[in-house]
PDB file of N, CA and C in Angstrom:
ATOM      1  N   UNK A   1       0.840  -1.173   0.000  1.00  0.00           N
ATOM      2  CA  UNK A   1       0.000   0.000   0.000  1.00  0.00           C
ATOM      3  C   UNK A   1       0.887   1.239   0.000  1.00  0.00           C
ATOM      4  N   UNK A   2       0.555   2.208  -0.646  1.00  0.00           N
ATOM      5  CA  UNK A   2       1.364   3.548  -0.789  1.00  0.00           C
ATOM      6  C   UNK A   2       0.325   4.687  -0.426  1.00  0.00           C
ATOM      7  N   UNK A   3       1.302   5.332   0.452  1.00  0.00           N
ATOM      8  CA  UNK A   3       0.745   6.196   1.793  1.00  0.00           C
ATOM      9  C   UNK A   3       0.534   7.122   0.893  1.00  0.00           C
ATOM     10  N   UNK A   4      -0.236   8.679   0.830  1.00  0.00           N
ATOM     11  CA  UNK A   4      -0.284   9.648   0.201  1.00  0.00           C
ATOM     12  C   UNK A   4      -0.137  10.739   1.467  1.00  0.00           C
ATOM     13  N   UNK A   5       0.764  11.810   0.577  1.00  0.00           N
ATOM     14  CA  UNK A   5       1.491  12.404   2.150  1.00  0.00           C
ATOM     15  C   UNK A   5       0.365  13.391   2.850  1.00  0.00           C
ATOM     16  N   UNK A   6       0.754  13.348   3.546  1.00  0.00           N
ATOM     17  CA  UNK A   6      -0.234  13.932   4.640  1.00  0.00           C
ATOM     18  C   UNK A   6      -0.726  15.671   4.099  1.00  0.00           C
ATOM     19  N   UNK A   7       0.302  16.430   3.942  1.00  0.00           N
ATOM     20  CA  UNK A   7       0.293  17.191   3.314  1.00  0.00           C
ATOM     21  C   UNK A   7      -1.016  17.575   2.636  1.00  0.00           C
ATOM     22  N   UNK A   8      -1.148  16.451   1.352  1.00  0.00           N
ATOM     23  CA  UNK A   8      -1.439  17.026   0.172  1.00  0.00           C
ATOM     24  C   UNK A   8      -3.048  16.369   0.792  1.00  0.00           C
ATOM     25  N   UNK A   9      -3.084  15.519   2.065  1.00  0.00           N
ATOM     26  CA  UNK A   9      -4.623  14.758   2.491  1.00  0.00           C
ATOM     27  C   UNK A   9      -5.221  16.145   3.685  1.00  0.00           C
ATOM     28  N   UNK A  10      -4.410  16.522   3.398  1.00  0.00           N
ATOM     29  CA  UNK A  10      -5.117  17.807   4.295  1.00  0.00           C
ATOM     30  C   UNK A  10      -5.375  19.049   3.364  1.00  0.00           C
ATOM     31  N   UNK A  11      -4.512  19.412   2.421  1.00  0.00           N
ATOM     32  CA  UNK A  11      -5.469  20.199   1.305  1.00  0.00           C
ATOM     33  C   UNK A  11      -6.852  19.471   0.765  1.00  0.00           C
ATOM     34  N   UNK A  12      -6.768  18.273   0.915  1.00  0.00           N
ATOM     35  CA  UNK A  12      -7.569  17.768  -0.114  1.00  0.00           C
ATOM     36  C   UNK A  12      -9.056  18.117   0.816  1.00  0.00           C
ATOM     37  N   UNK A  13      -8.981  17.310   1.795  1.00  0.00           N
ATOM     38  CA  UNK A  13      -9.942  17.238   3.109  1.00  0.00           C
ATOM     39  C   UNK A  13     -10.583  18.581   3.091  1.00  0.00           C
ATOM     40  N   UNK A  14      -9.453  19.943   3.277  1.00  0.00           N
ATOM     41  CA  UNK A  14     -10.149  21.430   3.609  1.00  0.00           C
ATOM     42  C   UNK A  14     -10.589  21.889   2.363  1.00  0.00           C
ATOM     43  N   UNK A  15     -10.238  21.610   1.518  1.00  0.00           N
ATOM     44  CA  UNK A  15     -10.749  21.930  -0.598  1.00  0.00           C
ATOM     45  C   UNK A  15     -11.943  21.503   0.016  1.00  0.00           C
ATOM     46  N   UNK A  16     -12.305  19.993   0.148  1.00  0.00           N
ATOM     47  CA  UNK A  16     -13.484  19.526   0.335  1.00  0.00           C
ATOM     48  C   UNK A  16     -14.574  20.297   1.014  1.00  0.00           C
ATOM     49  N   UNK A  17     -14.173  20.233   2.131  1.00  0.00           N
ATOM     50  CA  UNK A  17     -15.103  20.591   3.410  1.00  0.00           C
ATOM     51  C   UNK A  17     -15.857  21.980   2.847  1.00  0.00           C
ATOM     52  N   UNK A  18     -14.142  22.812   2.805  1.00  0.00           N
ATOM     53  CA  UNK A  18     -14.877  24.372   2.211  1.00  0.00           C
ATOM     54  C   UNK A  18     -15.611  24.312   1.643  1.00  0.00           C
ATOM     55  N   UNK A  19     -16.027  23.901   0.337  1.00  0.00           N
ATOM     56  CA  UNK A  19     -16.663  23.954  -0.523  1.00  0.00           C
ATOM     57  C   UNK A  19     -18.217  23.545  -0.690  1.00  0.00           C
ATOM     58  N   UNK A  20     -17.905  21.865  -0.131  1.00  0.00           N
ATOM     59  CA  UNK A  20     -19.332  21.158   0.209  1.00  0.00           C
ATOM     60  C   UNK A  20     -19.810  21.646   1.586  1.00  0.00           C
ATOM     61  N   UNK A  21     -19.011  21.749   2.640  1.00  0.00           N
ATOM     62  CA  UNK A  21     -19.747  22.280   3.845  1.00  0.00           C
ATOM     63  C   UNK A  21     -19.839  20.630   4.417  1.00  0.00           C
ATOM     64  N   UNK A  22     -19.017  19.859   3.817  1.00  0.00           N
ATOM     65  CA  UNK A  22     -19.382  18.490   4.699  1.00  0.00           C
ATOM     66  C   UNK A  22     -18.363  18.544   5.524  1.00  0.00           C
ATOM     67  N   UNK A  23     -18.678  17.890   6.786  1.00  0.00           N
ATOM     68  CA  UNK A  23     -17.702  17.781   7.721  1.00  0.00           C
ATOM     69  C   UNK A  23     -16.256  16.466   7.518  1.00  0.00           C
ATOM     70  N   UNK A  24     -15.687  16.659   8.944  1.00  0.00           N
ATOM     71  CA  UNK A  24     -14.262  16.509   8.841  1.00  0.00           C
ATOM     72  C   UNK A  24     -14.409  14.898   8.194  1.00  0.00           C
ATOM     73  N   UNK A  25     -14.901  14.100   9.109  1.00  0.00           N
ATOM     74  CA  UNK A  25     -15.380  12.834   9.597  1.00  0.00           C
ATOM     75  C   UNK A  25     -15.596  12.308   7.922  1.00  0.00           C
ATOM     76  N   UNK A  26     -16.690  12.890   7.570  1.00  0.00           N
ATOM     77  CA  UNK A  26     -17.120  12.572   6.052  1.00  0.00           C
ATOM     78  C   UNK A  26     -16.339  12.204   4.894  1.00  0.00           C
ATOM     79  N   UNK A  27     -15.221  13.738   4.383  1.00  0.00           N
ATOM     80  CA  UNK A  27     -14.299  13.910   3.793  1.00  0.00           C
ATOM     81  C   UNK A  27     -13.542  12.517   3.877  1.00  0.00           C
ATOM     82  N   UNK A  28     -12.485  13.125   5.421  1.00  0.00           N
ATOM     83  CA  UNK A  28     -11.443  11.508   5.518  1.00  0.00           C
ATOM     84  C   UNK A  28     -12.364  10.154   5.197  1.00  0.00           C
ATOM     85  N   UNK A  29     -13.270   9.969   5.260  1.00  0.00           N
ATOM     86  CA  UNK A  29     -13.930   8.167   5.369  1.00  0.00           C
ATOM     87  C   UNK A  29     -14.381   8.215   3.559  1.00  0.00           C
ATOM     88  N   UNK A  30     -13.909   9.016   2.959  1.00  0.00           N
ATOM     89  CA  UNK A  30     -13.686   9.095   1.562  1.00  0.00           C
ATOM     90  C   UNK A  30     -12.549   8.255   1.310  1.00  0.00           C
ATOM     91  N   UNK A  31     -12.326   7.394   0.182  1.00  0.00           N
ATOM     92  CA  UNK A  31     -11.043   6.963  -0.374  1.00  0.00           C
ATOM     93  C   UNK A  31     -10.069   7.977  -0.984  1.00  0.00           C
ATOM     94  N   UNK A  32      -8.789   7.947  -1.219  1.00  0.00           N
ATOM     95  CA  UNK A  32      -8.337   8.897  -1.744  1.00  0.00           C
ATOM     96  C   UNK A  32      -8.972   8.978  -3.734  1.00  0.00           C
ATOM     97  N   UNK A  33      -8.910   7.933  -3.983  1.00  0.00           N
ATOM     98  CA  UNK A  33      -9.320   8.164  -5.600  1.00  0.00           C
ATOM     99  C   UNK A  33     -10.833   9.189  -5.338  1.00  0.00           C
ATOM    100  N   UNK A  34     -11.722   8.555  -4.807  1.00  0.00           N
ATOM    101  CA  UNK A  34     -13.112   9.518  -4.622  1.00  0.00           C
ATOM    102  C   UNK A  34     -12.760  11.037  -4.121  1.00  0.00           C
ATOM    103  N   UNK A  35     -12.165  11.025  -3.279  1.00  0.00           N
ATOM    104  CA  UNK A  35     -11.642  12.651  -2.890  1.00  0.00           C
ATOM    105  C   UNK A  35     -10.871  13.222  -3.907  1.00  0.00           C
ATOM    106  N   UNK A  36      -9.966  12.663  -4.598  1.00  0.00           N
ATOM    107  CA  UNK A  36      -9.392  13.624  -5.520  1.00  0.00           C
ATOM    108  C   UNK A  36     -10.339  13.851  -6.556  1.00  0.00           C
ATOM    109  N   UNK A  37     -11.272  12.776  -6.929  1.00  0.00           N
ATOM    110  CA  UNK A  37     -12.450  13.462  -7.997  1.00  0.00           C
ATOM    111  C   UNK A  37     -13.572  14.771  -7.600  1.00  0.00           C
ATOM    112  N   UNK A  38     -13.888  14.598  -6.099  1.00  0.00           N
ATOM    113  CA  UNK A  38     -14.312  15.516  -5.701  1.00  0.00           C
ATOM    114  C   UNK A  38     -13.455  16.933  -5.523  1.00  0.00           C
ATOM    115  N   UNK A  39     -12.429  16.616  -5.413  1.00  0.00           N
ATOM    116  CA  UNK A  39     -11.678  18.010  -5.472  1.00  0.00           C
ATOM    117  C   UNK A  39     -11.731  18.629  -7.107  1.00  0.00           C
ATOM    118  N   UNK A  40     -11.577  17.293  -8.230  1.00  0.00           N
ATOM    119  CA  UNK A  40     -11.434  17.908  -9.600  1.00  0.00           C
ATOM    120  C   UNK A  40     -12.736  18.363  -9.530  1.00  0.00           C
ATOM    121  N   UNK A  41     -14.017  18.029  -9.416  1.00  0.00           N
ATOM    122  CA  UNK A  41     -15.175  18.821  -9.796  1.00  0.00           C
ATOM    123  C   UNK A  41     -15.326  19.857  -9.251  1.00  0.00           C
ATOM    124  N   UNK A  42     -15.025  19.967  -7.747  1.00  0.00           N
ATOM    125  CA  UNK A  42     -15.095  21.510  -7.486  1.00  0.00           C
ATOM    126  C   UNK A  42     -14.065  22.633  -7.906  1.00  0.00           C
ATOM    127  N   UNK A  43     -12.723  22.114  -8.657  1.00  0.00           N
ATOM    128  CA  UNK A  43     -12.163  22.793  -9.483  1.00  0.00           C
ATOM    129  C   UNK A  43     -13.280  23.261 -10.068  1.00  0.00           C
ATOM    130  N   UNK A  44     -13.559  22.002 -10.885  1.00  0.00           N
ATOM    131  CA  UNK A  44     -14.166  22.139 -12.318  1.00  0.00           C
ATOM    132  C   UNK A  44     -15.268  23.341 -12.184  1.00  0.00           C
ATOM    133  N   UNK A  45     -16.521  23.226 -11.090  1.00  0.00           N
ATOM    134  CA  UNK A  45     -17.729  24.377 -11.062  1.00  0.00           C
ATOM    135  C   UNK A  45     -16.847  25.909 -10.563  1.00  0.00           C
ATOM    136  N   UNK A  46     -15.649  25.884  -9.946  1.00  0.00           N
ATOM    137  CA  UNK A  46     -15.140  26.789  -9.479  1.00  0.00           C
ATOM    138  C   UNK A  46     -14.786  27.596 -11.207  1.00  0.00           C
ATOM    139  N   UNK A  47     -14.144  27.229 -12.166  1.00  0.00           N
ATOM    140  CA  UNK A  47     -13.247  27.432 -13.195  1.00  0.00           C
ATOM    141  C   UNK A  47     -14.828  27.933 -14.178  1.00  0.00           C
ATOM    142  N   UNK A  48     -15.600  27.214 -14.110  1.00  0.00           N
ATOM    143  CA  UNK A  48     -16.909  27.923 -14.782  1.00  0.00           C
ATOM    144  C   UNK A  48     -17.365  28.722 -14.199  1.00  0.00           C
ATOM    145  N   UNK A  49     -17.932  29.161 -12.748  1.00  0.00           N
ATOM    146  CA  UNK A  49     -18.391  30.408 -11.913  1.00  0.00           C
ATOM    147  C   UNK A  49     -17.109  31.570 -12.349  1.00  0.00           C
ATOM    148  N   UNK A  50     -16.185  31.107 -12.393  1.00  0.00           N
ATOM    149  CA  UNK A  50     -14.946  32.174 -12.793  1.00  0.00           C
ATOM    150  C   UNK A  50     -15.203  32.750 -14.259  1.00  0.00           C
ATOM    151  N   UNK A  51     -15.463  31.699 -14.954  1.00  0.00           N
ATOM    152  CA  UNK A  51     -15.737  32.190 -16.793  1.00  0.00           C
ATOM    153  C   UNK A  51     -16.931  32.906 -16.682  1.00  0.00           C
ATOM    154  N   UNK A  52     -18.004  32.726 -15.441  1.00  0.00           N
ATOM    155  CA  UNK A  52     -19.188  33.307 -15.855  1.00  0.00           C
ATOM    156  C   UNK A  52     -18.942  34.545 -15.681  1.00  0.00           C
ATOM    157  N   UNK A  53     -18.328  35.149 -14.416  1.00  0.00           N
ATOM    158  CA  UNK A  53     -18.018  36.389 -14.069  1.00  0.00           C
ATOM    159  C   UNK A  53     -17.180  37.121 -14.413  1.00  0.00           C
ATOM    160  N   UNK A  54     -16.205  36.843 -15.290  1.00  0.00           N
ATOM    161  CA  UNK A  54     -15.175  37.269 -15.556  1.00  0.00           C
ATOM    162  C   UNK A  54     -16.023  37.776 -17.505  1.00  0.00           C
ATOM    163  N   UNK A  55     -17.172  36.762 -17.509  1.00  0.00           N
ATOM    164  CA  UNK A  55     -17.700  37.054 -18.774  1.00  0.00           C
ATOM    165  C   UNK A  55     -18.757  38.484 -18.573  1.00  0.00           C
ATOM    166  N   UNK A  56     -19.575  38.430 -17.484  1.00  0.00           N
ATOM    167  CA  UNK A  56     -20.692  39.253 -16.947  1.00  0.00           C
ATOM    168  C   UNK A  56     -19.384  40.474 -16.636  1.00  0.00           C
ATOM    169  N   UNK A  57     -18.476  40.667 -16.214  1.00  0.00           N
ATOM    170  CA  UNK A  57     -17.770  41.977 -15.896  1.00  0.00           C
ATOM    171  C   UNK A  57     -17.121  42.479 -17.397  1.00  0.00           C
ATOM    172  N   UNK A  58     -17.003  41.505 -18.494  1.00  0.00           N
ATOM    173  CA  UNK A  58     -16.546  42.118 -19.672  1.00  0.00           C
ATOM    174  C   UNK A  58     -17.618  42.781 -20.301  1.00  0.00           C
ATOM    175  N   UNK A  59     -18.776  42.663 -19.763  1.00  0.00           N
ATOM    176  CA  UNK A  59     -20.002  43.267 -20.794  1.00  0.00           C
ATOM    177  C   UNK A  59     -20.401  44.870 -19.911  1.00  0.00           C
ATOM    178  N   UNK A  60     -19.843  45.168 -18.689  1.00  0.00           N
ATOM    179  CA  UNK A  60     -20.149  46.210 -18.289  1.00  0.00           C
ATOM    180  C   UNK A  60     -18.582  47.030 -18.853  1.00  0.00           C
ATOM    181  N   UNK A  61     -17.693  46.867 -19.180  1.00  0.00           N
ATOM    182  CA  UNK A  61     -16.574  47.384 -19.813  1.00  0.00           C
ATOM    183  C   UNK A  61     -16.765  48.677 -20.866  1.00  0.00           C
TER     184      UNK A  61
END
């Protein structure tokens, strides 16, 4: 089994939490493959809320 460093399981955990509002408990009892997908999707809605606004502030220009 190969450990994933602690480090990068505690960004992952607080990405999480922030975002969904789920608690600590929840997050960790995630696998790491399922948590890192949940981190890519909230990239992912983060990177579109960004295009939306960044689109809505070019039209008041």
């Amino acid at each position: 089994m190969i450990g994933h460093p602690s480090e990068r399981v505690f960004e992952e955990v607080a990405y999480v939490a922030y975002h969904f509002h789920w608690p600590h408990q929840e997050v960790m009892a995630l696998d790491h493959i399922e948590r890192r997908r949940w981190v890519a999707e909230i990239a992912h809605i983060n990177e579109r809320l960004n295009e939306a606004a960044e689109a809505r502030s070019d039209t008041w220009r």
